[in-house]
Protein backbone atom coordinates (compact mmCIF):
# COMPACT_ATOMS: atom_id res chain seq x y z
CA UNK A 1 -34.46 3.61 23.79
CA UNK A 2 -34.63 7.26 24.89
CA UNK A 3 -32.10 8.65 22.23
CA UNK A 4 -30.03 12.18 22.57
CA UNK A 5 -31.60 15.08 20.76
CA UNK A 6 -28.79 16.67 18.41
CA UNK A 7 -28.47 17.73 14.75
CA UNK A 8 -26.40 15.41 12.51
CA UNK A 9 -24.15 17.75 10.63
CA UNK A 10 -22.46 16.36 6.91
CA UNK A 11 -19.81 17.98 4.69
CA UNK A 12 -18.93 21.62 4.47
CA UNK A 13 -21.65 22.06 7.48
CA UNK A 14 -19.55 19.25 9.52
CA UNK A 15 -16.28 21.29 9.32
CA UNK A 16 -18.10 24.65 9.72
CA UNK A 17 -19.30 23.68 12.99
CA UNK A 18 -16.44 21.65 13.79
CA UNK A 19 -13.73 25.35 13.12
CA UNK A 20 -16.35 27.32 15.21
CA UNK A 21 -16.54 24.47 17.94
CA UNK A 22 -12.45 24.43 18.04
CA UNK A 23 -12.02 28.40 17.71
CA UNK A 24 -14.28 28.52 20.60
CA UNK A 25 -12.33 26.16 23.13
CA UNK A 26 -9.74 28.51 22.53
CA UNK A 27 -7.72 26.92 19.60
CA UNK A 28 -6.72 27.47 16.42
CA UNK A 29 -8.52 26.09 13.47
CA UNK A 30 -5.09 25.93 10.69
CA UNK A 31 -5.03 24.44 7.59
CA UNK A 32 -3.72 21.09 9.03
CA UNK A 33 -6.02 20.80 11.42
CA UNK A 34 -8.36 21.65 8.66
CA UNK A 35 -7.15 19.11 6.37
CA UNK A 36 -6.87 16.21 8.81
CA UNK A 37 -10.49 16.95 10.46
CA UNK A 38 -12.20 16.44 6.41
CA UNK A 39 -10.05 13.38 5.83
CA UNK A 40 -11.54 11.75 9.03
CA UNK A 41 -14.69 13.21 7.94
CA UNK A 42 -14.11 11.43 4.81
CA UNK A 43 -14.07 8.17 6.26
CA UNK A 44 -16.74 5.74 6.01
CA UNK A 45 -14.98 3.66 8.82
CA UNK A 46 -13.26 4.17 12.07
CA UNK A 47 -9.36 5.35 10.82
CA UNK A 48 -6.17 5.36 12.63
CA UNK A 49 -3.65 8.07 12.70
CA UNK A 50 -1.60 5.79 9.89
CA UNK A 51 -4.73 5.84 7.50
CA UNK A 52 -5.01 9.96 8.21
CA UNK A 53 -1.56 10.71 7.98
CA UNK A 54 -1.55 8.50 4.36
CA UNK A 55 -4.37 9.95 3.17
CA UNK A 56 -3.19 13.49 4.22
CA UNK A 57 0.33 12.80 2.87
CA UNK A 58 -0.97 11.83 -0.54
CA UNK A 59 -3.54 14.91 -0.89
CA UNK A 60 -0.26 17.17 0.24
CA UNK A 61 2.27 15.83 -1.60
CA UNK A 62 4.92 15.37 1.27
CA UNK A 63 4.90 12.73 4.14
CA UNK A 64 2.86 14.22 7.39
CA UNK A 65 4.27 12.05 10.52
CA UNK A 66 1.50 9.82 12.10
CA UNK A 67 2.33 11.46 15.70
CA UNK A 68 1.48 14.94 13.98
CA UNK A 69 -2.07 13.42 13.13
CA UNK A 70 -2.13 11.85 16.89
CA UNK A 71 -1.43 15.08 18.12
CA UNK A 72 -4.02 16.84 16.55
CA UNK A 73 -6.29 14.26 16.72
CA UNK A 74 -6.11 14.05 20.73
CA UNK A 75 -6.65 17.57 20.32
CA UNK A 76 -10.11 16.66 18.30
CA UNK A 77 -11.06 14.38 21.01
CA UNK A 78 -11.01 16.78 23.56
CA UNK A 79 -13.03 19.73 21.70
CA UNK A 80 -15.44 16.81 20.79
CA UNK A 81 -15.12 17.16 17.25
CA UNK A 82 -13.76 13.52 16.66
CA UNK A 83 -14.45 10.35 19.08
CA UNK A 84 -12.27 7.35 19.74
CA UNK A 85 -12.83 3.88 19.14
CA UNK A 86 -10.58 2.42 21.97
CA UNK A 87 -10.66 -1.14 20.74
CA UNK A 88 -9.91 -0.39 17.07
CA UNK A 89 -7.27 2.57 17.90
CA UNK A 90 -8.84 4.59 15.67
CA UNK A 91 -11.05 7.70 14.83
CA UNK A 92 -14.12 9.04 13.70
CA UNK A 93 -15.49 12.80 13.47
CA UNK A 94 -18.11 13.62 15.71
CA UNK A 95 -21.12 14.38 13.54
CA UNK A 96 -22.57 16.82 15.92
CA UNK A 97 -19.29 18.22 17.45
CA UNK A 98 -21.94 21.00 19.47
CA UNK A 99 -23.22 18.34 21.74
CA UNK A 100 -21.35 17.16 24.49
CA UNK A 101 -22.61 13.65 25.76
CA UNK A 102 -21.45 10.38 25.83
CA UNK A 103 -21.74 7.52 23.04
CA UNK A 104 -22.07 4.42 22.52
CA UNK A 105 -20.23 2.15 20.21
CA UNK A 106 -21.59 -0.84 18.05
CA UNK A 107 -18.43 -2.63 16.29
CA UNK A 108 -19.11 -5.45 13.39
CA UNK A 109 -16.28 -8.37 14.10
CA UNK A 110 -16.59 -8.93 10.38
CA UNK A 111 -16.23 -6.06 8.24
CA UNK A 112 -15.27 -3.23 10.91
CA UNK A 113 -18.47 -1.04 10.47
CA UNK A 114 -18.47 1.28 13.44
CA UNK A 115 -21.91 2.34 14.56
CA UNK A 116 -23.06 5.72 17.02
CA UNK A 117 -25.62 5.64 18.84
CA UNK A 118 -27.03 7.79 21.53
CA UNK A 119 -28.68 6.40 24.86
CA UNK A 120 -28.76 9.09 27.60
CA UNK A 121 -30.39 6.57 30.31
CA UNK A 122 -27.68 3.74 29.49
CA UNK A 123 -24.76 6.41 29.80
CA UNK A 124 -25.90 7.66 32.86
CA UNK A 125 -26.46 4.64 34.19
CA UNK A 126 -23.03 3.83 34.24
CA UNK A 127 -21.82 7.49 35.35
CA UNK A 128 -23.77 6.67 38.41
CA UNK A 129 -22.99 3.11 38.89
CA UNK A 130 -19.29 4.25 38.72
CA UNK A 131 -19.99 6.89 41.19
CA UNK A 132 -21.93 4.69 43.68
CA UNK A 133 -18.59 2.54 43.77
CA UNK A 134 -16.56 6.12 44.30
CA UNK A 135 -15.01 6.26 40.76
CA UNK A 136 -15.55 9.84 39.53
CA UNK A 137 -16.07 8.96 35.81
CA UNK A 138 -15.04 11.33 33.11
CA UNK A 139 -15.90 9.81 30.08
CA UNK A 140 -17.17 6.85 29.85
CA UNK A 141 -16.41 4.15 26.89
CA UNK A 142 -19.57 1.61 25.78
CA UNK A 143 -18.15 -0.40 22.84
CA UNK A 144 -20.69 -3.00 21.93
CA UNK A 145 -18.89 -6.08 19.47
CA UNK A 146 -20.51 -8.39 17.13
CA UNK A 147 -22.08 -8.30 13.98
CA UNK A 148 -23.85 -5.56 11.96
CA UNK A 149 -26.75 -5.98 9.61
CA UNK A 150 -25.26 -6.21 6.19
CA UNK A 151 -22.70 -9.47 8.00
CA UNK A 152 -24.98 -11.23 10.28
């Protein structure tokens, strides 16, 4: 497998990178955003915009409306800091938000582990097999399901 070359960041390094990434697509990096970007990060699993907005509600003391977390989080998938899981509806924080490329998806059936990997030559495989049918792809989605390690 010819993997992407990128630096996994973690923690207060993760949301470092992830402000600087945001401030410089032109947006502001507020305390909401703030707070919603280290609850995903916080995750160990893909999360929806319900299990953010919960999370967020209970660390603020007052409800925070799920469409306020979509918003944002639509937001986070277009800076690259986060990455939807289209079959699960639901979110996790891009761990090196200073790469742009595509990913790749493995999904456990069983216990909802969500797996990234990196595979330049599978990704662009597809870009091109989508533009030698005249489909101009923008982002391409490779969701893989079945069964992880720990379930099989």
């Amino acid at each position: 497998m010819h993997a992407h070359d990128h630096h996994e960041h973690s923690g207060e390094a993760l949301s470092r990178v992830a402000e600087a990434t945001l401030v410089r697509s032109g947006e502001q990096w507020t305390a909401m955003r703030a707070r919603i970007f280290s609850v995903l990060a916080g995750f160990e699993k893909p999360a929806s915009a319900y299990d953010i907005a919960d999370a967020v509600s209970q660390a603020e003391g007052r409800r925070v409306a799920p469409n306020s977390v979509y918003r944002i989080l639509d937001l986070f998938v277009n800076a690259n800091l986060a990455r939807r899981v289209e079959s699960a509806n639901a979110y996790v924080a891009n761990a090196h938000p200073d790469c742009l490329h595509d990913c790749i998806f493995l999904v456990c059936d069983s216990c909802g582990q969500t797996t990234h990997i990196d595979d330049d030559s599978i990704t662009r495989t597809v870009r091109s097999a989508a533009s030698g049918a005249g489909f101009a792809p923008t982002r391409p989605v490779i969701e893989v399901r079945g069964k992880c390690a720990d379930c099989r």
